[in-house]
PDB file of N, CA and C in Angstrom:
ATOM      1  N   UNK A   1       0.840  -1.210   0.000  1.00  0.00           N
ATOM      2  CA  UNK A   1       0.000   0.000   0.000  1.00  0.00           C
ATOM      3  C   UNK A   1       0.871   1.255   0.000  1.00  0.00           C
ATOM      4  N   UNK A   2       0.585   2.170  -1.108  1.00  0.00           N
ATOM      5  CA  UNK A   2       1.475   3.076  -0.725  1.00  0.00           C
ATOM      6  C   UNK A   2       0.946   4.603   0.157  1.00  0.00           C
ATOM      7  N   UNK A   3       2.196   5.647   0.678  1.00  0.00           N
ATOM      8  CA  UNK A   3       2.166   6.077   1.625  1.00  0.00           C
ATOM      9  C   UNK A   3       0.167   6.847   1.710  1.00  0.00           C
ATOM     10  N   UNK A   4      -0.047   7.288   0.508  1.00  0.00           N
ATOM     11  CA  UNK A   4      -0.730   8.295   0.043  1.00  0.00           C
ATOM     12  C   UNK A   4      -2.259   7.608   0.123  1.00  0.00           C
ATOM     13  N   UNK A   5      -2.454   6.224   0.041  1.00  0.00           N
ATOM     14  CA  UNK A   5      -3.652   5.530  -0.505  1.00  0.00           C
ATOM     15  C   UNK A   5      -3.596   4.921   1.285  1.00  0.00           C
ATOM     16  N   UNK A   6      -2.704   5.068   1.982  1.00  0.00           N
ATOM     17  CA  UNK A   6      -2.739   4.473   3.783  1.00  0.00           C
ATOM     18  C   UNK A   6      -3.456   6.223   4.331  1.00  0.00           C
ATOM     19  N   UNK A   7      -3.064   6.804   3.634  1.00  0.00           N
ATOM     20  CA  UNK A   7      -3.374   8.428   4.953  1.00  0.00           C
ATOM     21  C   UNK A   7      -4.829   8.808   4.136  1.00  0.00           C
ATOM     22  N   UNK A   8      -5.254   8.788   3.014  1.00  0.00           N
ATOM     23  CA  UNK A   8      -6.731   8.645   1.895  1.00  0.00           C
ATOM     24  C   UNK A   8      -7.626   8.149   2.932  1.00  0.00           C
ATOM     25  N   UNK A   9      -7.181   6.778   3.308  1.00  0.00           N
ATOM     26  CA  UNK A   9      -7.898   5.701   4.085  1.00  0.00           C
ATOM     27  C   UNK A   9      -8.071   6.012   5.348  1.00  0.00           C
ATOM     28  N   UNK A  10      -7.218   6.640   5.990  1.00  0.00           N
ATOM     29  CA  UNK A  10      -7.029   7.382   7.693  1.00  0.00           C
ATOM     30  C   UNK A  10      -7.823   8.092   7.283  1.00  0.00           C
ATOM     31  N   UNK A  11      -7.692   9.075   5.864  1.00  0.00           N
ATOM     32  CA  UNK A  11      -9.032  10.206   6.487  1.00  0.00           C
ATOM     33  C   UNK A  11     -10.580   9.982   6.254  1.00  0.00           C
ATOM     34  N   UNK A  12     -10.367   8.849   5.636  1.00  0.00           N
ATOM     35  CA  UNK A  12     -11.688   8.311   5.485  1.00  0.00           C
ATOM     36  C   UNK A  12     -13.005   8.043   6.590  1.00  0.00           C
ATOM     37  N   UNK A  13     -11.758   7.189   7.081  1.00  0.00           N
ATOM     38  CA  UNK A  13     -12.564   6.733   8.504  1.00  0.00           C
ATOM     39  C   UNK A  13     -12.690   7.422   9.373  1.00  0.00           C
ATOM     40  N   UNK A  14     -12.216   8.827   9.855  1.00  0.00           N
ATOM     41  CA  UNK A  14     -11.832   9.777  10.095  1.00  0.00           C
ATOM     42  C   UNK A  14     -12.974  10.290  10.016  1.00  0.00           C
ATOM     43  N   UNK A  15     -13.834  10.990   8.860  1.00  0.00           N
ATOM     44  CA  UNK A  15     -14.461  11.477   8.467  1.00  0.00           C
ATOM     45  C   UNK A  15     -15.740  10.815   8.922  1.00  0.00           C
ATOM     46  N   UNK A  16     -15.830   9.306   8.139  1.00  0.00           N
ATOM     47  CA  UNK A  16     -17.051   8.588   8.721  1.00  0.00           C
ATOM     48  C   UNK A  16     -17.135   8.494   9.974  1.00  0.00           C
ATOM     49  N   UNK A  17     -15.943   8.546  11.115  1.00  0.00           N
ATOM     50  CA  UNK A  17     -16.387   8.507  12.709  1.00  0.00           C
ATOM     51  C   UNK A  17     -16.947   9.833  12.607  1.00  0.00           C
ATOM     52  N   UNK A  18     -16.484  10.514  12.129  1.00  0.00           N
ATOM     53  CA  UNK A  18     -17.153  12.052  12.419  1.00  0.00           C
ATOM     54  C   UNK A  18     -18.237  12.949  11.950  1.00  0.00           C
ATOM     55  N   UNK A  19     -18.924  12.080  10.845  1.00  0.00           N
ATOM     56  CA  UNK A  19     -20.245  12.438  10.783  1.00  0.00           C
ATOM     57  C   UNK A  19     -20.993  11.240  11.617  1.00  0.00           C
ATOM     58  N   UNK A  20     -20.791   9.937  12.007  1.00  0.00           N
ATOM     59  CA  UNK A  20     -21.225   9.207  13.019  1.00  0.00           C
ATOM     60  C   UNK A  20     -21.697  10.125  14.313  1.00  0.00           C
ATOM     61  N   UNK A  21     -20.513  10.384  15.031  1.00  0.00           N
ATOM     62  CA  UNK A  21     -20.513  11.521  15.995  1.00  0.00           C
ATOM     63  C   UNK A  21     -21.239  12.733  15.869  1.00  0.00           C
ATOM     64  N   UNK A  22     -21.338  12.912  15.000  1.00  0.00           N
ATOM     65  CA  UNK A  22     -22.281  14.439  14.744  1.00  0.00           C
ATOM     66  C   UNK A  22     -23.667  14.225  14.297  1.00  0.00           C
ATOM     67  N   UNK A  23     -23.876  12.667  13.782  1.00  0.00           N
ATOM     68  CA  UNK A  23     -25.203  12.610  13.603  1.00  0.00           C
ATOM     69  C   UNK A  23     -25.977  11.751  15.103  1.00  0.00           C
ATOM     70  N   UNK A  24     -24.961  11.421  16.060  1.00  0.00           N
ATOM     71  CA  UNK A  24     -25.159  10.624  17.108  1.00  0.00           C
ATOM     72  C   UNK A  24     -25.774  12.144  18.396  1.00  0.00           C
ATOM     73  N   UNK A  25     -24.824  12.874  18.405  1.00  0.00           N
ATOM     74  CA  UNK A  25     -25.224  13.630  19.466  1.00  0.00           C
ATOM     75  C   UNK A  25     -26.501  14.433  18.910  1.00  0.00           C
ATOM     76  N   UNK A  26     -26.701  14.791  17.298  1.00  0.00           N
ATOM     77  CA  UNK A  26     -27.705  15.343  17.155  1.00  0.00           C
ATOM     78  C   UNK A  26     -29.037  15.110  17.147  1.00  0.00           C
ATOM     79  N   UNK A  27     -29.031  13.703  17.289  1.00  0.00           N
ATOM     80  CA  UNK A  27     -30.185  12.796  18.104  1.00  0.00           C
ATOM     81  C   UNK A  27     -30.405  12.608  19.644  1.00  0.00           C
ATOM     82  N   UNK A  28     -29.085  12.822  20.128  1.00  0.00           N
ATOM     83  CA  UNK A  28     -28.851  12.459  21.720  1.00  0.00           C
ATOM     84  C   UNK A  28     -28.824  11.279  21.885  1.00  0.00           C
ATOM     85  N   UNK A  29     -28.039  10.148  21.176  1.00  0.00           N
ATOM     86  CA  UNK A  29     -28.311   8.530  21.297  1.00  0.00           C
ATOM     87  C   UNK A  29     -27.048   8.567  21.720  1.00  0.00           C
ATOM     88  N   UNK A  30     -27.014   7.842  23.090  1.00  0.00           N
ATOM     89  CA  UNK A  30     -25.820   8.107  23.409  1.00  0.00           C
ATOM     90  C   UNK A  30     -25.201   6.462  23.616  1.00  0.00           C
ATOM     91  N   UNK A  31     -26.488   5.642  22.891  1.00  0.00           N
ATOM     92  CA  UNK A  31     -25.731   4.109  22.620  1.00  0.00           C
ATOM     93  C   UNK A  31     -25.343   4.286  21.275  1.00  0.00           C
ATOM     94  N   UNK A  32     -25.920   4.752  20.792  1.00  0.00           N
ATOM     95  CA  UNK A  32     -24.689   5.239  19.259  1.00  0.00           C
ATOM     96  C   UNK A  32     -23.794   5.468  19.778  1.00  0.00           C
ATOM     97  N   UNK A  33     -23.449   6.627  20.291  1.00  0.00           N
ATOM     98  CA  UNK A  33     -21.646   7.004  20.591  1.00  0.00           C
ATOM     99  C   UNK A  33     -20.898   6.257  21.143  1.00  0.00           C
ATOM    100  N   UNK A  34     -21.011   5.331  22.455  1.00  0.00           N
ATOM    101  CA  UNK A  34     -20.438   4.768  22.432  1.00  0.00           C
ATOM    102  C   UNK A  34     -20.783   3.530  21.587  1.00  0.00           C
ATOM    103  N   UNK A  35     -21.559   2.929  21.068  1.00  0.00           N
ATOM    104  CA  UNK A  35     -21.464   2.293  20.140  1.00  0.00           C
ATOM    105  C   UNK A  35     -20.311   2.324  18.803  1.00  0.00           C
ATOM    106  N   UNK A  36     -20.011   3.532  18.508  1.00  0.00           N
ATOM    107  CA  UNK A  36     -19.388   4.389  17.767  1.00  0.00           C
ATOM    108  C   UNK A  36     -17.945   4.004  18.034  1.00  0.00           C
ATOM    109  N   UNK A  37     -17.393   4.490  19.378  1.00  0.00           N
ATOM    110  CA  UNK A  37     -16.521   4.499  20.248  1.00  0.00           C
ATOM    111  C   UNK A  37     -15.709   3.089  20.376  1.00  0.00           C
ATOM    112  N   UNK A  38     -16.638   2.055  20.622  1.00  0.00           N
ATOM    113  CA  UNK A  38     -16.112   0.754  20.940  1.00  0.00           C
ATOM    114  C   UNK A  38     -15.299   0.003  19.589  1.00  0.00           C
ATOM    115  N   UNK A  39     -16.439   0.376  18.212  1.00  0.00           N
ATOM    116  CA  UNK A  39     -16.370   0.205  17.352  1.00  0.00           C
ATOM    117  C   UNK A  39     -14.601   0.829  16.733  1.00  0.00           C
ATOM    118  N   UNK A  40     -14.584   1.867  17.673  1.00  0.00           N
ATOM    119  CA  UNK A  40     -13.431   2.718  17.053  1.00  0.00           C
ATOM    120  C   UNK A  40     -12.122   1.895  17.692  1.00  0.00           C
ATOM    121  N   UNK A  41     -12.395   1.659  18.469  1.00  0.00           N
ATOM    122  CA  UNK A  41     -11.270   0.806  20.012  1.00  0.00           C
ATOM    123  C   UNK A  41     -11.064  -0.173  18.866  1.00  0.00           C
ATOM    124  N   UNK A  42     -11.849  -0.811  18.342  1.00  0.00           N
ATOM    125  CA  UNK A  42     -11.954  -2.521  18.105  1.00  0.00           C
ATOM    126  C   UNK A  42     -11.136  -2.343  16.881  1.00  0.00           C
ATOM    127  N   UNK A  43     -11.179  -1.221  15.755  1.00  0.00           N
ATOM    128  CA  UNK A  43     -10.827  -0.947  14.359  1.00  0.00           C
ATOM    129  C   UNK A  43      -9.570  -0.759  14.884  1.00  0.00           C
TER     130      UNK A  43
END
């Protein structure tokens, strides 16, 4: 994998935790977040 298509991929997921997170608190589900969270530990 090269350097450019590994940090693409970091910001990817990056991004998807972070509309996760922003669509989690804007509900107030706060088993989403950590749902979210654990999910993030485990990745």
């Amino acid at each position: 994998m090269d350097t450019d298509e590994g940090v693409l991929c970091v910001k990817f997921i990056i991004q998807l935790f972070y509309r996760f997170i922003t669509a989690c608190l804007h509900i107030n589900d706060w088993d989403c977040l950590v749902f979210t969270f654990i999910f993030g530990v485990v990745l």
